[in-house]
C-alpha atoms as a PDB file:
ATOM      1  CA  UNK A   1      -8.227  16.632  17.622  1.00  0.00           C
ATOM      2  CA  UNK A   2      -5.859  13.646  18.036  1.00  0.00           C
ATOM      3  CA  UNK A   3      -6.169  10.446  17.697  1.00  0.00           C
ATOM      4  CA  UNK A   4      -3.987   6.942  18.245  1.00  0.00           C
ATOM      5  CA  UNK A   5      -2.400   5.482  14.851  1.00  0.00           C
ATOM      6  CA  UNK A   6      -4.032   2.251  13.886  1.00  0.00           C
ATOM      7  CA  UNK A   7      -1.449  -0.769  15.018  1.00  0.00           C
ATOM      8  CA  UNK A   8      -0.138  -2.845  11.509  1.00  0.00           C
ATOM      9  CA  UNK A   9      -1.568  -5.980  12.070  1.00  0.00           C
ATOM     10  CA  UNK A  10      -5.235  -3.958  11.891  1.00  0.00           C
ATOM     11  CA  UNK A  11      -3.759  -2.242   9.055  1.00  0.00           C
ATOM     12  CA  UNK A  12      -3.113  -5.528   7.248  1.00  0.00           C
ATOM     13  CA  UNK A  13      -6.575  -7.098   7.756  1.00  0.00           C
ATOM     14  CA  UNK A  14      -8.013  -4.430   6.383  1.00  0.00           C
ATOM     15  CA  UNK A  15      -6.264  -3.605   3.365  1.00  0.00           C
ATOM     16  CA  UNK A  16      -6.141  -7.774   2.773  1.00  0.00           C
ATOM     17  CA  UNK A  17      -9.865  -7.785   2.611  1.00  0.00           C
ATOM     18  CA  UNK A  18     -10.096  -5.535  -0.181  1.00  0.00           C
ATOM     19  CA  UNK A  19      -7.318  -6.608  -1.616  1.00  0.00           C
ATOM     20  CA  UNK A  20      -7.959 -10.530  -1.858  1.00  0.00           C
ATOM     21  CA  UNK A  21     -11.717  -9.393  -2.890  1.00  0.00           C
ATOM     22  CA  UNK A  22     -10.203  -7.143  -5.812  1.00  0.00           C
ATOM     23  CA  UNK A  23      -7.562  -9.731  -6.589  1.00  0.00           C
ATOM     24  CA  UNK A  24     -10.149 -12.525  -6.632  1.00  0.00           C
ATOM     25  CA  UNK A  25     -10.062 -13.306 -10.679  1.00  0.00           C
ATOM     26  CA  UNK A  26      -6.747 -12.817 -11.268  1.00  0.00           C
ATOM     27  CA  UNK A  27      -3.586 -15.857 -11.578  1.00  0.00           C
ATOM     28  CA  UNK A  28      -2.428 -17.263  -8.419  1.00  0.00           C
ATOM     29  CA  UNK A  29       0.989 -16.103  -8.101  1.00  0.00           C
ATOM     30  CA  UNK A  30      -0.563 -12.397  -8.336  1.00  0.00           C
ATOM     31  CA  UNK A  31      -2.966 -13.326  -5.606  1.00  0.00           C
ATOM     32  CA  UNK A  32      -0.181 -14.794  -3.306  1.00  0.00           C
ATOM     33  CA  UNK A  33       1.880 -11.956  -3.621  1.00  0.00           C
ATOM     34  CA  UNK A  34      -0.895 -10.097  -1.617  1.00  0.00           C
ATOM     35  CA  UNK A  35       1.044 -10.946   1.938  1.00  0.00           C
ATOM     36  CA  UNK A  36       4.158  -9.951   0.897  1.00  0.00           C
ATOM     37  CA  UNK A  37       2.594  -6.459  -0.771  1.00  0.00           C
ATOM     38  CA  UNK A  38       1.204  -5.274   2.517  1.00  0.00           C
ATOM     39  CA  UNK A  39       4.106  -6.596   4.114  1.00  0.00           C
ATOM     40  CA  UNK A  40       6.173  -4.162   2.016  1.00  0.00           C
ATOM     41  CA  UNK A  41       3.743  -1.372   2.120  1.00  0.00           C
ATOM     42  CA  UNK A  42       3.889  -1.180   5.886  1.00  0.00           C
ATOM     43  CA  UNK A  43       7.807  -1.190   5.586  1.00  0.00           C
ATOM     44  CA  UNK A  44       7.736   1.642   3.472  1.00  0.00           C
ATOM     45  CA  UNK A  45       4.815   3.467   5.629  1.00  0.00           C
ATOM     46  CA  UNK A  46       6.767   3.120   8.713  1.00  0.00           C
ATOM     47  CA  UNK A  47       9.910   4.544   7.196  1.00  0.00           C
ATOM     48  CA  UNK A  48       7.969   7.537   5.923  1.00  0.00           C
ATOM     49  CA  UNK A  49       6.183   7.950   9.637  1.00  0.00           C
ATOM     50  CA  UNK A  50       9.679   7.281  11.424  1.00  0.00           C
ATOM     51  CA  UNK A  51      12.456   6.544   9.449  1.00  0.00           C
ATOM     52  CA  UNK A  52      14.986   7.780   6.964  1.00  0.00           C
ATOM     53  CA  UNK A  53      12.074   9.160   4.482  1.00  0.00           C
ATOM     54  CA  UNK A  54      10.145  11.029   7.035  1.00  0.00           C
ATOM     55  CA  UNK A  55       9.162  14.377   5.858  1.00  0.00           C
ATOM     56  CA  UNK A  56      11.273  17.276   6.008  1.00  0.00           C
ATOM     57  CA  UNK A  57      11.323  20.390   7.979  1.00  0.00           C
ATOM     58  CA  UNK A  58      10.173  18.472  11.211  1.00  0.00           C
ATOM     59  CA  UNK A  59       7.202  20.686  11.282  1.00  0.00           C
ATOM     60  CA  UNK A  60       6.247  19.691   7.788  1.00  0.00           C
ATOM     61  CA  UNK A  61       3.044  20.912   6.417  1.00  0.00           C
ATOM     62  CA  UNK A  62       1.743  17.511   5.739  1.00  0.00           C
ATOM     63  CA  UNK A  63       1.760  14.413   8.035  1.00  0.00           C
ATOM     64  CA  UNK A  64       1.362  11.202   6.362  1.00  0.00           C
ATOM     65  CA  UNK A  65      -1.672   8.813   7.647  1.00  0.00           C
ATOM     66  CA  UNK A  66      -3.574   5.852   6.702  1.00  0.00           C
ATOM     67  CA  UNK A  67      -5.563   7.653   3.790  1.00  0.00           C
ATOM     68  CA  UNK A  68      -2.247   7.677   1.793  1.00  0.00           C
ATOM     69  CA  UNK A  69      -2.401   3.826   1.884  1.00  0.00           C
ATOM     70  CA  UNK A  70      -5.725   3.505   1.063  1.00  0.00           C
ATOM     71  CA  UNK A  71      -4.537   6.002  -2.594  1.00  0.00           C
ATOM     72  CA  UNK A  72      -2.055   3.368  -3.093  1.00  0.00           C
ATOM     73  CA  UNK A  73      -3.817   0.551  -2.759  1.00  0.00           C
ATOM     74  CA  UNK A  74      -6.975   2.395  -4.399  1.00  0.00           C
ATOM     75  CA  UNK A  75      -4.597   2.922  -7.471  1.00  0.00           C
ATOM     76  CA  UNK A  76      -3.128  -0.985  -7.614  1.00  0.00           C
ATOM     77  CA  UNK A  77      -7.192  -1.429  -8.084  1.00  0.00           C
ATOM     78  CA  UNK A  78      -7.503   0.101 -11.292  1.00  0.00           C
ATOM     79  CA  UNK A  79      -6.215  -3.082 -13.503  1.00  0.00           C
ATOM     80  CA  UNK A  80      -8.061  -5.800 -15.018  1.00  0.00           C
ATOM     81  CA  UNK A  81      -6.376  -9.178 -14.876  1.00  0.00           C
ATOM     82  CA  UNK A  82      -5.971  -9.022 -18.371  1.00  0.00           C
ATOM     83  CA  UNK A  83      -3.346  -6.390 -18.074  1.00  0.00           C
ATOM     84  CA  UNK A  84      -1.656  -7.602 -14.918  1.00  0.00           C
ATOM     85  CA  UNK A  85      -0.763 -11.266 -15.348  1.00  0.00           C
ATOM     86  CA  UNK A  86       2.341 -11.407 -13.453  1.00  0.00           C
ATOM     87  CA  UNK A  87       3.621 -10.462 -10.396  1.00  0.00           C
ATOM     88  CA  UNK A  88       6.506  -8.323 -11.454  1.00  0.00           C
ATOM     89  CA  UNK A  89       3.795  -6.205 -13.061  1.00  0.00           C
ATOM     90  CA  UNK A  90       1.774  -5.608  -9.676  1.00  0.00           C
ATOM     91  CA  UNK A  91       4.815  -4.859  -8.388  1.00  0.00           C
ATOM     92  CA  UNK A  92       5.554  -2.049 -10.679  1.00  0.00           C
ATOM     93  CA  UNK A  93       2.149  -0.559 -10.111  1.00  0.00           C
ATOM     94  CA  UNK A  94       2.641  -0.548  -6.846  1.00  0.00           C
ATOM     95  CA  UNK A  95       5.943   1.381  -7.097  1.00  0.00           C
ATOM     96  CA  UNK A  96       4.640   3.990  -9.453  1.00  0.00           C
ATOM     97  CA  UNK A  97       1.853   4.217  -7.072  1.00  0.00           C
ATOM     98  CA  UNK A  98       4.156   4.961  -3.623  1.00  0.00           C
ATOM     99  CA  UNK A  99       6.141   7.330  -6.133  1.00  0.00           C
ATOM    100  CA  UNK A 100       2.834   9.497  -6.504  1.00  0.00           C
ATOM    101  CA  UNK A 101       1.595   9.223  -3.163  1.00  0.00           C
ATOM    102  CA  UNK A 102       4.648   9.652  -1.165  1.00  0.00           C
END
């Protein structure tokens, strides 16, 4: 069964849905950094899809789809915004979380 990737602009509305709806109560420089987050996320995705961190042998055992996104951004969920006050620190959760996933 195949099936056409999802183009990044339908990516982004998505994921910046949940996101702004998660990130509602939390400071405003956290919740502008949304944008540039799922700007950054698609860099990285498209580098693991077609780039220099694409999986190796060529015929790797695991292909990489939109379901490792949605653990990345599912893990960014798990703060309060009493923990994660600055952007820095969103940031950081979201590397640690691209470190796991990918």
């Amino acid at each position: 069964m195949t099936y056409t990737d999802m183009q990044f602009e339908a990516i982004t509305v998505i994921f910046k849905t949940i996101l702004e709806a998660f990130y509602y109560n939390f400071n405003s420089d956290v919740r502008k950094s949304i944008d540039k987050l799922l700007e950054a996320q698609l860099e990285v995705y498209d580098n693991v899809l077609n780039g220099p961190l694409k999986p190796t042998p060529s015929k790797s055992h695991y292909t990489f789809n939109l379901r490792d996104i949605s653990k990345i951004f599912g893990g960014c969920t798990i703060v309060d915004n009493k923990n994660t006050k600055t952007v820095i620190e969103l940031i950081r959760l979201w590397i640690h979380e691209n470190k796991r996933v990918f």
